[in-house]
Protein backbone atom coordinates (compact mmCIF):
# COMPACT_ATOMS: atom_id res chain seq x y z
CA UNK A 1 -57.11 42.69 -48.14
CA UNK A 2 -58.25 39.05 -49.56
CA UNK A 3 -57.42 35.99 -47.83
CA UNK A 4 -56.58 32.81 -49.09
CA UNK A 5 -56.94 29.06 -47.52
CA UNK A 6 -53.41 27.82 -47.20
CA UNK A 7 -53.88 24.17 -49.04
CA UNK A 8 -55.74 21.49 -47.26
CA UNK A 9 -55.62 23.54 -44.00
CA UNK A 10 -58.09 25.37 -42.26
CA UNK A 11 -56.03 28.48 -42.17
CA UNK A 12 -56.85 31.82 -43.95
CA UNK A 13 -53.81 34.11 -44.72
CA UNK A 14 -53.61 37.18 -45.67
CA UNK A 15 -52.71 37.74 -49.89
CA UNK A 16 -50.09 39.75 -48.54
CA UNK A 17 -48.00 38.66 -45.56
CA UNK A 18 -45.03 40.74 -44.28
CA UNK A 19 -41.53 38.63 -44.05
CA UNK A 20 -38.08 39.00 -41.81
CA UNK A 21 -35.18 38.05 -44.13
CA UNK A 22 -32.38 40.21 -43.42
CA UNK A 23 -34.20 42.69 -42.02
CA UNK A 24 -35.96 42.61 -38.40
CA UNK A 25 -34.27 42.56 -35.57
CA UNK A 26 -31.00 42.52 -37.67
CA UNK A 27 -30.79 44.93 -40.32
CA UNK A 28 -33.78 46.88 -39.63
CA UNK A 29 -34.14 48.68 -36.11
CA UNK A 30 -36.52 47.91 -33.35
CA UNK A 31 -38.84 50.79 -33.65
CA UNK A 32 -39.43 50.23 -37.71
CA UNK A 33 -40.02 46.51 -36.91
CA UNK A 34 -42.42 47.74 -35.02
CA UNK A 35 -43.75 50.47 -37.15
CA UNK A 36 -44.00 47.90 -40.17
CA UNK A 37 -45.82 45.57 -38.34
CA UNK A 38 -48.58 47.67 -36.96
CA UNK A 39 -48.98 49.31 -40.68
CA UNK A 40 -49.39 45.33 -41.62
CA UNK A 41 -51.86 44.83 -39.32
CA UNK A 42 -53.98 47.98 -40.57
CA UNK A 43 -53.45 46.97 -43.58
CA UNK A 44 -55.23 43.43 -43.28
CA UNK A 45 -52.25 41.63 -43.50
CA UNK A 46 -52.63 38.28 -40.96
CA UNK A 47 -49.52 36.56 -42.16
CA UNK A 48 -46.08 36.64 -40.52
CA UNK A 49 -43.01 34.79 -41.86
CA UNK A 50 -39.95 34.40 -40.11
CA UNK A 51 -37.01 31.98 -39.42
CA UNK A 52 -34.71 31.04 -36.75
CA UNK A 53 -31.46 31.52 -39.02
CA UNK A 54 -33.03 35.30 -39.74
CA UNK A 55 -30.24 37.16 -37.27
CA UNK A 56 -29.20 34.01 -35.74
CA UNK A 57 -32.55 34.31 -33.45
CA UNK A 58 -32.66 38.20 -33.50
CA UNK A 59 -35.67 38.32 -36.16
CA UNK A 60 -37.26 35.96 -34.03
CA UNK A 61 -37.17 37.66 -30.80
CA UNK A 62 -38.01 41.33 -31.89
CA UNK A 63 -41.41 39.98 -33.26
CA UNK A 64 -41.77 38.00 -30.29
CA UNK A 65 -41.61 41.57 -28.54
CA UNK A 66 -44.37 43.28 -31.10
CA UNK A 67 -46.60 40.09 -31.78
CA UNK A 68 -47.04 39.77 -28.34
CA UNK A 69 -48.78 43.31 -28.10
CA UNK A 70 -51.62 41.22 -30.62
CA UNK A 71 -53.82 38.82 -29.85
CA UNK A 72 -52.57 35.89 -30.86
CA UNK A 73 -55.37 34.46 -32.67
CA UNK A 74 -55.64 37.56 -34.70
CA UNK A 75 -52.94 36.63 -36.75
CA UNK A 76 -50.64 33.41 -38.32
CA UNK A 77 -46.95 32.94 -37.42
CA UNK A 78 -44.42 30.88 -39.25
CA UNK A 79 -40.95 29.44 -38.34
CA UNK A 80 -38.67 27.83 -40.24
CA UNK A 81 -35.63 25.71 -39.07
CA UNK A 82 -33.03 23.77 -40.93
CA UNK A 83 -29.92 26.68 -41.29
CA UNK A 84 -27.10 26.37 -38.59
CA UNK A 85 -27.74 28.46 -35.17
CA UNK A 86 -24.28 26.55 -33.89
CA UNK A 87 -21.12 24.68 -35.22
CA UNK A 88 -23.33 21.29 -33.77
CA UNK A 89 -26.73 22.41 -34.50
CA UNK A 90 -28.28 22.26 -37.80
CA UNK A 91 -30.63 19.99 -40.12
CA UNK A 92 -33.90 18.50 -39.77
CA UNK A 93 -33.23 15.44 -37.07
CA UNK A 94 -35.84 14.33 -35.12
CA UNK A 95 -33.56 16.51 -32.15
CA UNK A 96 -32.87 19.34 -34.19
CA UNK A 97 -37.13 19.45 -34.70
CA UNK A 98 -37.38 19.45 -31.14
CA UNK A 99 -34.87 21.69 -29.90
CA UNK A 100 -35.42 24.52 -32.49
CA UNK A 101 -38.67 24.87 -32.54
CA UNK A 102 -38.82 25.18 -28.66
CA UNK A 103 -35.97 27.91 -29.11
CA UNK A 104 -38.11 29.63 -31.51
CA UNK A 105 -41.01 29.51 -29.53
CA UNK A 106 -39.55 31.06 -26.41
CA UNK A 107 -37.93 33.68 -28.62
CA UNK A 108 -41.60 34.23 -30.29
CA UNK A 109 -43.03 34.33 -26.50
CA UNK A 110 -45.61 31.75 -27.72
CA UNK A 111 -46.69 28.54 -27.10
CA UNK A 112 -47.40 27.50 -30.71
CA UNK A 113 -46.22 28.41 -34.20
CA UNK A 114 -48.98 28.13 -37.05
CA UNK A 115 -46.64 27.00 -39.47
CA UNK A 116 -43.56 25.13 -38.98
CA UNK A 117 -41.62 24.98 -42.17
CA UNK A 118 -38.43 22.97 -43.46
CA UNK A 119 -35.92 25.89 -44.46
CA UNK A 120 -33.91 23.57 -47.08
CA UNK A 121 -34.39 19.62 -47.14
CA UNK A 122 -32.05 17.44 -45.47
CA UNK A 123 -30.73 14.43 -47.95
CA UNK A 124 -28.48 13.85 -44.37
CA UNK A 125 -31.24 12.70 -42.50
CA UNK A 126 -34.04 9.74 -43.35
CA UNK A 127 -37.20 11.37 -44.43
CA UNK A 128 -39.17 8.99 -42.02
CA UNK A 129 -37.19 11.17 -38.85
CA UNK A 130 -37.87 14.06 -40.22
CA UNK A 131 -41.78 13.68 -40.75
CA UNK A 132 -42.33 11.67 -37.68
CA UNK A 133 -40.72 14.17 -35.71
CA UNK A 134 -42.96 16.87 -37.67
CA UNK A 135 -46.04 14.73 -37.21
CA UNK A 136 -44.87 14.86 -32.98
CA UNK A 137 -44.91 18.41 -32.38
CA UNK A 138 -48.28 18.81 -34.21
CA UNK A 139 -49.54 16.30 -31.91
CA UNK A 140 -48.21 18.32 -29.29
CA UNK A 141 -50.00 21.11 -29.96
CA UNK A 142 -46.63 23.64 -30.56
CA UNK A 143 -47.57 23.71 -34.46
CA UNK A 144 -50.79 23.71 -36.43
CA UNK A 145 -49.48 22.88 -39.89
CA UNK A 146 -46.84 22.17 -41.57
CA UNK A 147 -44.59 23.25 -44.62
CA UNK A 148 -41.08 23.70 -46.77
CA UNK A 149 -38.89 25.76 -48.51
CA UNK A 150 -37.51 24.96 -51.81
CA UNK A 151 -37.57 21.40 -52.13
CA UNK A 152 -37.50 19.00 -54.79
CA UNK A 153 -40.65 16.89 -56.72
CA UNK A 154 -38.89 13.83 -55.65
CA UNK A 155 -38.09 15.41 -51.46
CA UNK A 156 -41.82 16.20 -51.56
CA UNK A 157 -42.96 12.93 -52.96
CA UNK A 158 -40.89 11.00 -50.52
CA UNK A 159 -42.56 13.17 -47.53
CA UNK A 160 -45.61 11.93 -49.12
CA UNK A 161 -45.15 8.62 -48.94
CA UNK A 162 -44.42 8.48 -45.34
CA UNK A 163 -47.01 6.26 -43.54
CA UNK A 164 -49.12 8.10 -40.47
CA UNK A 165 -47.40 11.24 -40.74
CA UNK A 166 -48.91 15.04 -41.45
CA UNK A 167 -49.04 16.12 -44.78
CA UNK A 168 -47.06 19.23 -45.66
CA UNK A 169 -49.89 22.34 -46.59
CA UNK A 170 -47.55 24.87 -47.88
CA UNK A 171 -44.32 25.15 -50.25
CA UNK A 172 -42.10 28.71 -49.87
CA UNK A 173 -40.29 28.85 -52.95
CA UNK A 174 -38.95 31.73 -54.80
CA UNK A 175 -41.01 32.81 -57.58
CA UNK A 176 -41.30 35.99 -59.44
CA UNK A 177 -42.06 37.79 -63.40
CA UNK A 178 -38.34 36.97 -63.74
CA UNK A 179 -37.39 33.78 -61.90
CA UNK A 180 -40.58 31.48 -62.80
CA UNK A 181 -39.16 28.00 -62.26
CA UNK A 182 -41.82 26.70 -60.23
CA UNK A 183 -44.30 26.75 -62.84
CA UNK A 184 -42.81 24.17 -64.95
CA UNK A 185 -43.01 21.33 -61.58
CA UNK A 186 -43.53 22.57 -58.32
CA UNK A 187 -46.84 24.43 -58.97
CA UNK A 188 -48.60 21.77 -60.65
CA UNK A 189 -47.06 19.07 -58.13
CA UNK A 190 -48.33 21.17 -54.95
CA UNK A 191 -52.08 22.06 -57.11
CA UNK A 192 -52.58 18.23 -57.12
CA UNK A 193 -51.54 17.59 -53.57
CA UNK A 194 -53.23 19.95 -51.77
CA UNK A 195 -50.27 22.40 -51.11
CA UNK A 196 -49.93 26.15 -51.21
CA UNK A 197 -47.03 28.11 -52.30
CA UNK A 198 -45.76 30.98 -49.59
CA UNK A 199 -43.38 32.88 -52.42
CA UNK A 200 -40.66 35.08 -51.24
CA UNK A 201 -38.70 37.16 -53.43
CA UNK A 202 -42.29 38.14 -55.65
CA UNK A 203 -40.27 41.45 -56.35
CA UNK A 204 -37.34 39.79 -57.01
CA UNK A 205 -35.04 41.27 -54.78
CA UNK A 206 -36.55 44.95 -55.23
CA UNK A 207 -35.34 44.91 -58.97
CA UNK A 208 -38.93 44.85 -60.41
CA UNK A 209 -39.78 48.41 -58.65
CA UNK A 210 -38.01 49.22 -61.53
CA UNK A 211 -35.88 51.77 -59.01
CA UNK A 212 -32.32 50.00 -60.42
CA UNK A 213 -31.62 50.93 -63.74
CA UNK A 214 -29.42 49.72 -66.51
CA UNK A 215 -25.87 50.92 -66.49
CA UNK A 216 -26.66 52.65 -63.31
CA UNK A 217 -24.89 52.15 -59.97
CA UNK A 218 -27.26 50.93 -57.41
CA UNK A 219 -28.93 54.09 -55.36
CA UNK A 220 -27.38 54.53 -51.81
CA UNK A 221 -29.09 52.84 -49.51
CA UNK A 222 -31.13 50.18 -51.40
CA UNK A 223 -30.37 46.32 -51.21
CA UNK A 224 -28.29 45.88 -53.92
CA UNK A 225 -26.18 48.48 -52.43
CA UNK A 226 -26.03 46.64 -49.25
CA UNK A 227 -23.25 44.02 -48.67
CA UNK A 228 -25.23 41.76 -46.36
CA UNK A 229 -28.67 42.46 -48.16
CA UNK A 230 -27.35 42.08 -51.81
CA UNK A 231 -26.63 38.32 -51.16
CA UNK A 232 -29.71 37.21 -53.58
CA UNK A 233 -29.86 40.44 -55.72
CA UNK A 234 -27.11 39.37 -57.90
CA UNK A 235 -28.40 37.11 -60.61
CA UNK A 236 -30.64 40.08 -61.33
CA UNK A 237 -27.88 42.95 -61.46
CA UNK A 238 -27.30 42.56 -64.68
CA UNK A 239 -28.04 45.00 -67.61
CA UNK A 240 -30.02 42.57 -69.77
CA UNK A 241 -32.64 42.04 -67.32
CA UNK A 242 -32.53 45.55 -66.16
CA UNK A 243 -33.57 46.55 -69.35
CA UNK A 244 -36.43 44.05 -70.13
CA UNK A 245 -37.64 45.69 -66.13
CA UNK A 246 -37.86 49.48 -67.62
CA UNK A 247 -40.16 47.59 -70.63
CA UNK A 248 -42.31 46.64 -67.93
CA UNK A 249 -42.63 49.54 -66.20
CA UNK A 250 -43.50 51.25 -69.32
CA UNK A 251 -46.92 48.37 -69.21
CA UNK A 252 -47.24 49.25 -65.81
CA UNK A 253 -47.45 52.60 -66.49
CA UNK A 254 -49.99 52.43 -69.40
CA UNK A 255 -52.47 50.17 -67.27
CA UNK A 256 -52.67 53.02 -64.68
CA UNK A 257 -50.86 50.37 -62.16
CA UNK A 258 -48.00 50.89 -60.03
CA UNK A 259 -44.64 48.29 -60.76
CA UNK A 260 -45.15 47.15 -57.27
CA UNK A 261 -48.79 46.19 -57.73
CA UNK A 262 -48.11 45.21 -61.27
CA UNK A 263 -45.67 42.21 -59.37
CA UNK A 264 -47.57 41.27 -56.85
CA UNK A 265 -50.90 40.66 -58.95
CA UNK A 266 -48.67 38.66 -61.46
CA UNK A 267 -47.58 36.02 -58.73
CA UNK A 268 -51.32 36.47 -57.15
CA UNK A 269 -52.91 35.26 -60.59
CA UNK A 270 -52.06 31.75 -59.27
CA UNK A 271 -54.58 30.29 -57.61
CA UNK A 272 -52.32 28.39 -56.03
CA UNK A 273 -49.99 30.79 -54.55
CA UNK A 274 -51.56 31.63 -51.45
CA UNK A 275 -49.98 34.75 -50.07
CA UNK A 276 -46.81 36.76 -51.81
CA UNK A 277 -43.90 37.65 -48.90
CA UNK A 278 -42.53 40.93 -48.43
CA UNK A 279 -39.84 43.27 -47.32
CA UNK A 280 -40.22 46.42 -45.57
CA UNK A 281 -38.35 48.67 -43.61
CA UNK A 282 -40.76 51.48 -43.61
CA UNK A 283 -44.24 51.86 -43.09
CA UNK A 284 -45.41 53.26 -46.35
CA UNK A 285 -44.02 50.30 -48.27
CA UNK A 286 -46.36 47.77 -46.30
CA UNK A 287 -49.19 49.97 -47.14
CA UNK A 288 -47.83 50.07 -50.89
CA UNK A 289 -48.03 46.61 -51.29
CA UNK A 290 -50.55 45.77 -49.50
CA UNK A 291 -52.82 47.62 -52.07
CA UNK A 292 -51.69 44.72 -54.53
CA UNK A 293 -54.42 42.35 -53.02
CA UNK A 294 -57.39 42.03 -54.94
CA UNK A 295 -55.84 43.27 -58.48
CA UNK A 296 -56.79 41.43 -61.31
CA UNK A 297 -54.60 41.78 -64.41
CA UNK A 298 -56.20 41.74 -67.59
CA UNK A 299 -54.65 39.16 -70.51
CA UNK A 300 -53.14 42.40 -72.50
CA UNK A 301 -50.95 42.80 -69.64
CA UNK A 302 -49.84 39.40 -69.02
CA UNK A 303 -48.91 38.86 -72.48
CA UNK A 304 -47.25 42.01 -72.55
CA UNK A 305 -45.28 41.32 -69.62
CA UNK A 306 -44.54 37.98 -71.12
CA UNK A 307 -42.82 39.38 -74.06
CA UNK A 308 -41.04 41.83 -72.42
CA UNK A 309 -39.26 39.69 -70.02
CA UNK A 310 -39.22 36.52 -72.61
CA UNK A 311 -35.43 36.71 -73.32
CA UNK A 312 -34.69 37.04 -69.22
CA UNK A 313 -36.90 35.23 -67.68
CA UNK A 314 -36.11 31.74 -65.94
CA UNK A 315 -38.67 29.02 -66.80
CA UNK A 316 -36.90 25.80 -66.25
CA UNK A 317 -36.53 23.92 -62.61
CA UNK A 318 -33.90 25.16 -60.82
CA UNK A 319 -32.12 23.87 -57.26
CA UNK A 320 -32.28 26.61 -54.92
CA UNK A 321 -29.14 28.16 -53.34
CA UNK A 322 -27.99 25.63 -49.93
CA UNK A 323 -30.46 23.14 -51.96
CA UNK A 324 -29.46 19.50 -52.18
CA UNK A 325 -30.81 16.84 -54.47
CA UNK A 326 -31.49 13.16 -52.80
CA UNK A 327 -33.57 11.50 -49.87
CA UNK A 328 -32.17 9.38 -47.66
CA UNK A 329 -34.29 6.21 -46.65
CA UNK A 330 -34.14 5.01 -43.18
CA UNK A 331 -33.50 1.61 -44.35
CA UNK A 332 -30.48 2.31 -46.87
């Protein structure tokens, strides 16, 4: 495993880091929680993502079970808050910092969080509450750093421009072969301010193991075949893009490279991506992936995967699903 500096930050993640999103504590029981996370841990991966909204708390308080088996400076934790966890709680208010982050540190049985991240922006609430109250709990000492998920040039800018606030170090968007949006703002945005992009979704969904195949129901038990876990899948269930997938495979296959690996080395070629999220719900898979770290793709393949996927694949800037446009000024 190779480890990356996650932007102007001290910290060192792990290329690979293992995510909750639909799956611990939730959809995925106890004991393979538990499995996957030790196989992440032999596997060199340091970095753990997670969310309060993840099984309304549940994903939260399973790891806070296993991580607290580790030593806790053996590894980085991050939280995310901004999704409802009540009909009266949700958003990024200076009260909604406080109060969810000490929920999700008692669920996490830890005194700190190494990265605190905004699930969604909040055009509701003044940017100047939102990073002051960021910049509080660093000062604290309940978060070492701080970061976002899926938020606009001109959201980030504004959190910029903030006076005697922290600076945000990493940026979670989505970003995969298929859905490459943040290369045409985001990436280039972040490289000059010292941010690092966390992606989730680097297999897009599971569709680029190339196990869903065109005109095919989904296979039993997979996400797409799951009505909770198929949420995101969607936009990539379609036959056009399942189709340009088996083309890839095919380069995959000639380069002596598993699909997985193939994936995971395409969003890795970024030096600004720091780590690449994923999904498991067994042991093996964590290993599987892990194995992506390190892999250098040769230009053959990346044009080759370029003009496989060049009638599919999503270049432009796109607004994230429960993404809103706007900043609100304290002073307007």
């Amino acid at each position: 495993m190779q480890y990356r500096k996650l932007g102007t930050s001290d910290i060192e993640v792990s290329e690979i880091s293992l995510g909750s999103w639909l799956t611990y504590g939730a959809g995925v029981e106890r004991d393979k929680t538990e499995a996957c996370t030790r196989a992440a841990f032999d596997a060199g991966i340091n970095f753990f993502d997670t969310a309060n909204i993840y099984g309304v708390g549940a994903a939260e308080s399973v790891w806070g079970e296993v991580l607290s088996e580790f030593d806790r400076s053996s590894y980085v934790l991050a939280t995310k808050l901004f999704f409802p966890m009540s009909e009266t709680d949700q958003g990024l208010s200076r009260d909604q910092v406080h109060k969810q982050l000490d929920a999700s540190l008692e669920r996490l049985q830890t005194d700190y969080v190494d990265v605190y991240q905004c699930h969604r922006p909040d055009p509701d609430t003044p940017i100047e509450e939102t990073m002051e109250a960021l910049t509080e709990v660093v000062e604290a000492g309940k978060v070492r750093q701080i970061g976002f998920s899926e938020w606009t040039i001109e959201q980030i800018q504004a959190s910029c421009d903030v006076p005697n606030t922290r600076d945000f170090v990493s940026s979670q968007p989505q970003y995969n072969m298929i859905w490459r949006a943040p290369e045409a703002e985001l990436i280039p945005f972040c490289e000059e301010h010292g941010i690092s992009q966390i992606v989730w979704s680097p297999l897009a969904q599971g569709v680029l193991t190339g196990k869903y195949k065109p005109g095919n129901p989904p296979p039993p038990g997979t996400r797409a075949a799951h009505d909770e876990m198929s949420v995101s899948i969607s936009r990539y269930m379609v036959d056009p893009v399942l189709e340009a997938v088996q083309k890839v495979a095919a380069i995959a296959a000639d380069a002596g490279l598993d699909m997985v690996e193939l994936a995971l080395a395409w969003v890795l070629r970024k030096d600004n991506v720091a780590s690449a999220i994923i999904g498991a719900s067994r042991a093996d898979q964590v290993y599987a992936n892990a194995e992506a770290s390190g892999t250098e793709l040769s230009q053959e393949v990346l044009d080759a995967v370029d003009e496989a996927l060049a009638d599919v694949a999503i270049t432009k800037p796109q607004l994230a699903a429960f993404a809103q446009e706007g900043v609100k000024h304290r002073d307007s």
